[in-house]
Protein backbone atom coordinates (compact mmCIF):
# COMPACT_ATOMS: atom_id res chain seq x y z
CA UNK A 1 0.00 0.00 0.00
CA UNK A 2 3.04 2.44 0.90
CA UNK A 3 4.28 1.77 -2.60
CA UNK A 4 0.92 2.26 -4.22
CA UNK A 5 -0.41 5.83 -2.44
CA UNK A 6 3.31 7.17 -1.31
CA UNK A 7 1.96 7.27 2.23
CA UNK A 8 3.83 5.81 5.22
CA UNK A 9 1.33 3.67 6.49
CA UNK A 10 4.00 1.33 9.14
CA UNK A 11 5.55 4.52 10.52
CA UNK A 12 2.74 6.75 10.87
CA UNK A 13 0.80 3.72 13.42
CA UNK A 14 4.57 3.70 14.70
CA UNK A 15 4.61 7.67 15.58
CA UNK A 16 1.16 6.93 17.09
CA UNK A 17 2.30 4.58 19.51
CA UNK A 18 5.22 6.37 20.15
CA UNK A 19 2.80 9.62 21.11
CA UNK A 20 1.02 7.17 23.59
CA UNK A 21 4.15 5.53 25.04
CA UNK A 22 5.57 5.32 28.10
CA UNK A 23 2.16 5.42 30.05
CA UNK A 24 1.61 7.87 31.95
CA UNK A 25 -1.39 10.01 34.09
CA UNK A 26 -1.14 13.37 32.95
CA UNK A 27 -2.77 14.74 29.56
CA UNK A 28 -0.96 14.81 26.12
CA UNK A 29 -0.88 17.48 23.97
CA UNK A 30 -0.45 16.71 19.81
CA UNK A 31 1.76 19.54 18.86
CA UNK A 32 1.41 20.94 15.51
CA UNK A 33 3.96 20.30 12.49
CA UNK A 34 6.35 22.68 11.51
CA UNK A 35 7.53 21.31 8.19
CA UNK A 36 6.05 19.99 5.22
CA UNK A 37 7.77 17.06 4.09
CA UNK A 38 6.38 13.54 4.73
CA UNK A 39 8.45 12.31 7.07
CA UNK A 40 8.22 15.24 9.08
CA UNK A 41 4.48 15.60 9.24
CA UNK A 42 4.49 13.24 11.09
CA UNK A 43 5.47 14.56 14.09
CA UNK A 44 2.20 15.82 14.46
CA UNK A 45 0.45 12.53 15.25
CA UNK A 46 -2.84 13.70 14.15
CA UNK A 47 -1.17 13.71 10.67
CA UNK A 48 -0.33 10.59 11.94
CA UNK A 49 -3.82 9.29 12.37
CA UNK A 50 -5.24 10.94 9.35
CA UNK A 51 -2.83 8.52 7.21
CA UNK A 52 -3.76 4.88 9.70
CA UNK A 53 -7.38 6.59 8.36
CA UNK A 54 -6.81 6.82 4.61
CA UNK A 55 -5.34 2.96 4.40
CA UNK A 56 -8.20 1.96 5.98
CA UNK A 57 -10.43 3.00 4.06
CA UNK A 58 -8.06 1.34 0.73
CA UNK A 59 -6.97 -1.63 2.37
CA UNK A 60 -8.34 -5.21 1.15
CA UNK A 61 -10.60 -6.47 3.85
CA UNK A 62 -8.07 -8.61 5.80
CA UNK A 63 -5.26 -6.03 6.15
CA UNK A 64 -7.79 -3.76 7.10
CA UNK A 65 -9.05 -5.56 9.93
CA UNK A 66 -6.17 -6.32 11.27
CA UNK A 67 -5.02 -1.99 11.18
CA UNK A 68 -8.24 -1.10 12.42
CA UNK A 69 -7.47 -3.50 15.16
CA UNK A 70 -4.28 -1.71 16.37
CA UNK A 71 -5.79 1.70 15.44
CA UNK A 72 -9.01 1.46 17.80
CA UNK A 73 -6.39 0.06 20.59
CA UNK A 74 -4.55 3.37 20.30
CA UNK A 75 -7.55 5.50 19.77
CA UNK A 76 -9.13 4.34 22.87
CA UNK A 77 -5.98 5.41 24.69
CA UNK A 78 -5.21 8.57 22.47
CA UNK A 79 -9.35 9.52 23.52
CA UNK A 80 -8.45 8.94 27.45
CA UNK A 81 -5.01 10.58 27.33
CA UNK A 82 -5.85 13.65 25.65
CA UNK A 83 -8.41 17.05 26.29
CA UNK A 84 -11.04 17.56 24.04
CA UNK A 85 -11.13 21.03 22.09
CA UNK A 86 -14.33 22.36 22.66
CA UNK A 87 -13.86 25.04 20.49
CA UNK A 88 -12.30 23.28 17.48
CA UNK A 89 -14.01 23.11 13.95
CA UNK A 90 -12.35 20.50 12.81
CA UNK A 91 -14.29 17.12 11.06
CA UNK A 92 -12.49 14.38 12.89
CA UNK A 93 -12.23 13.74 16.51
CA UNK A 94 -8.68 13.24 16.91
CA UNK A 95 -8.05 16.91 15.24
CA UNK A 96 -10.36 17.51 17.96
CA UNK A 97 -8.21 17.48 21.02
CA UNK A 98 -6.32 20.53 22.61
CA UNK A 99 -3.16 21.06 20.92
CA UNK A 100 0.06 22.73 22.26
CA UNK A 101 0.45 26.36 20.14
């Protein structure tokens, strides 16, 4: 699939668990990317998320079970370890979190 759409499916679910890992109590913040190129955008994990979104929505029906798997694992953790944005306007609900500016 990474070959196919240029997107880097195995290290953007990597830089999402990395975003959720060590455990901890305290709230995360996703902070914001400050450069363009793929690799990079990354660093914001809700880029991050945006790409585990896209190949699942392309993926044949196996591989995409098994992703969506992993993904709702981290979601449920990304949902409990971060703030909501109340005031946000964005369409998903992990761009909807409190970011750091």
């Amino acid at each position: 699939m990474e070959q196919r759409t240029g997107q880097l499916v195995g290290t953007a679910l990597l830089r999402y668990r990395e975003f959720l890992s060590p455990p901890r109590q305290w709230p995360l913040y996703p902070m914001p990317d400050v450069c363009s190129c793929p690799s990079c955008r990354l660093d914001d994990v809700r880029n991050a998320r945006d790409v585990l979104e896209d190949a699942l929505e392309q993926l044949p029906p196996r591989a995409r079970a098994e992703l969506r798997r992993r993904v709702m694992a981290l979601d449920k953790e990304y949902r409990r370890r971060t703030l909501p944005d109340l005031w946000s306007d964005q369409e998903t609900w992990w761009r909807r979190r409190l970011t750091v500016h």
